[in-house]
Protein backbone atom coordinates (compact mmCIF):
# COMPACT_ATOMS: atom_id res chain seq x y z
CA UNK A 1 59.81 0.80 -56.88
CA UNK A 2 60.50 -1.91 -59.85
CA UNK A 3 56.79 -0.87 -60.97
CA UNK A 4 56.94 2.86 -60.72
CA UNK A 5 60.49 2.06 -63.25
CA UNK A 6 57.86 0.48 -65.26
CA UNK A 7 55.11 2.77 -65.50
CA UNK A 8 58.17 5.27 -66.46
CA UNK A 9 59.50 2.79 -69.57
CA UNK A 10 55.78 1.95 -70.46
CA UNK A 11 54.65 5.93 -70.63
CA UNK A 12 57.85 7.21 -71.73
CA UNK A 13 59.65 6.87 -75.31
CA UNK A 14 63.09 7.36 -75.54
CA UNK A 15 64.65 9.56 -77.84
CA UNK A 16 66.86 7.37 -79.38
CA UNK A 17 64.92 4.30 -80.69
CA UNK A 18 67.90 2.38 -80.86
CA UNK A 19 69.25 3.62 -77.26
CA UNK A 20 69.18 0.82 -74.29
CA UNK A 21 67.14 1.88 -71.32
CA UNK A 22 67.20 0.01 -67.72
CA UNK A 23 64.76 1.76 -65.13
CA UNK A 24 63.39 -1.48 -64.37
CA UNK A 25 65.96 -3.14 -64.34
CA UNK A 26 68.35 -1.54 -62.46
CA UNK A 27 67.24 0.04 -59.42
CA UNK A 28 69.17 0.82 -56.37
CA UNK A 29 67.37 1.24 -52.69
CA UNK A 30 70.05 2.95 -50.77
CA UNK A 31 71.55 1.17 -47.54
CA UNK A 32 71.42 2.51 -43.99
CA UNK A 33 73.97 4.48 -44.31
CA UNK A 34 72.05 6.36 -47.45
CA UNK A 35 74.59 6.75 -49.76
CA UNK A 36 73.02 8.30 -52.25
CA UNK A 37 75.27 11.11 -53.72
CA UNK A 38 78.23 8.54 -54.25
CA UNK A 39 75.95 6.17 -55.43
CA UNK A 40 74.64 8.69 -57.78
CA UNK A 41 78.18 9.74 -58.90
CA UNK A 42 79.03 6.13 -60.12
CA UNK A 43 76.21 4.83 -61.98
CA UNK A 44 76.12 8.12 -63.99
CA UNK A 45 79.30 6.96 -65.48
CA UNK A 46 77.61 4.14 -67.04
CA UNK A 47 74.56 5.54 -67.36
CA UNK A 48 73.25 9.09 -68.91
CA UNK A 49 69.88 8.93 -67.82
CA UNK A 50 69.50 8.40 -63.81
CA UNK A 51 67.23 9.68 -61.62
CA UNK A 52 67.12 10.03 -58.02
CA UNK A 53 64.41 9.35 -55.36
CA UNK A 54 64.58 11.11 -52.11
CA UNK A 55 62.12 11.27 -48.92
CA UNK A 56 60.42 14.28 -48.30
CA UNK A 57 62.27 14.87 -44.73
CA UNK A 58 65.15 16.74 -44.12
CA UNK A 59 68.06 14.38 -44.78
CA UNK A 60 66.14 14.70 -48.11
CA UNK A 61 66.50 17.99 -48.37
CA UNK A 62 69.89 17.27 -47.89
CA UNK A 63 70.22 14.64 -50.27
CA UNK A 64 68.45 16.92 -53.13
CA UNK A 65 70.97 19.67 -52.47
CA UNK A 66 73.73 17.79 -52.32
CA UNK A 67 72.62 15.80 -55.99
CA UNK A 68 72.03 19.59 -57.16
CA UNK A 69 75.50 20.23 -56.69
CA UNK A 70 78.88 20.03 -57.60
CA UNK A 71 80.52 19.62 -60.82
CA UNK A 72 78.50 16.44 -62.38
CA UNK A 73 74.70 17.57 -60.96
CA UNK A 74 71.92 14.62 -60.91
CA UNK A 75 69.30 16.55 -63.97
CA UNK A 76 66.46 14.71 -62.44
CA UNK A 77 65.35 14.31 -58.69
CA UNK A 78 61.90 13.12 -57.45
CA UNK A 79 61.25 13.72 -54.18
CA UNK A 80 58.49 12.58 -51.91
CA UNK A 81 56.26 15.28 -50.50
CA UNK A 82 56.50 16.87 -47.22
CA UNK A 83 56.73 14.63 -44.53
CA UNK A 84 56.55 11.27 -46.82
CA UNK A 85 59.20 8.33 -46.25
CA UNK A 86 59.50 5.33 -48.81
CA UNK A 87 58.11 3.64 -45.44
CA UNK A 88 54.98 6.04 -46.29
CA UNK A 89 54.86 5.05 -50.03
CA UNK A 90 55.24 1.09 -49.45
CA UNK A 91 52.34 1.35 -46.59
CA UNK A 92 50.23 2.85 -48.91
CA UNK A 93 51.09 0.29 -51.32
CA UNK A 94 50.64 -2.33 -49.53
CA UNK A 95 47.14 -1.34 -48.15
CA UNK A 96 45.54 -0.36 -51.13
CA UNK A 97 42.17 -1.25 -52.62
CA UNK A 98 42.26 -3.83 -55.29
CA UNK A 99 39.58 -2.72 -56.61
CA UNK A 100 41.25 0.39 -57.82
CA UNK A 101 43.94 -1.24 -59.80
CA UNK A 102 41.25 -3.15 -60.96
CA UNK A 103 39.71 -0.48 -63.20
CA UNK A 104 39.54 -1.91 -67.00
CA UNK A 105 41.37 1.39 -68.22
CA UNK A 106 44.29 0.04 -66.80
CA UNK A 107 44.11 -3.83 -68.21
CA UNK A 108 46.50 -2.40 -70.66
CA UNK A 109 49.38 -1.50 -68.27
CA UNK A 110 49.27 -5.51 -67.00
């Protein structure tokens, strides 16, 4: 997750040149009991620019609607496709070919 944050800093200017961002540096991996509205709710007071990660099941379904809710609505929500768990994402991760990451196009992204 820290390196998706920094693909998104790396490919992603902020508007205000001067403004502090944190994706990579503050990330939060929600707890059994998935938390994530709450959770939500109290980093956006320190922070305008959050977004949310949800699986592509149906407690994320649930998740996304409740983060599209409300008074105080998360703007941004990523969810995984249908089916797809962060279990799904880190397997894939984890078994990938090297010699895809390997390509000299991306020497620039470290």
């Amino acid at each position: 997750l820290r390196l998706f944050g920094r693909v998104a800093d790396l490919t992603e200017l902020p508007a205000d040149p001067e403004g502090a961002t944190f994706t990579h540096e503050v990330g939060v991996i929600p707890t059994k009991d998935a938390r994530i509205n709450e959770t939500y709710h109290d980093l956006a007071i320190v922070h305008p620019a959050l977004t949310c990660l949800v699986d592509g099941d149906q407690s994320g379904n649930d998740y996304r609607n409740a983060l599209s809710g409300g008074a105080s609505p998360c703007p941004r929500i990523i969810q995984w496709p249908n089916g797809w768990t962060i279990e799904d994402v880190v397997a894939w991760v984890c078994t990938a070919d090297p010699t895809v990451i390997a390509h000299a196009d991306l020497d620039a992204f470290g």
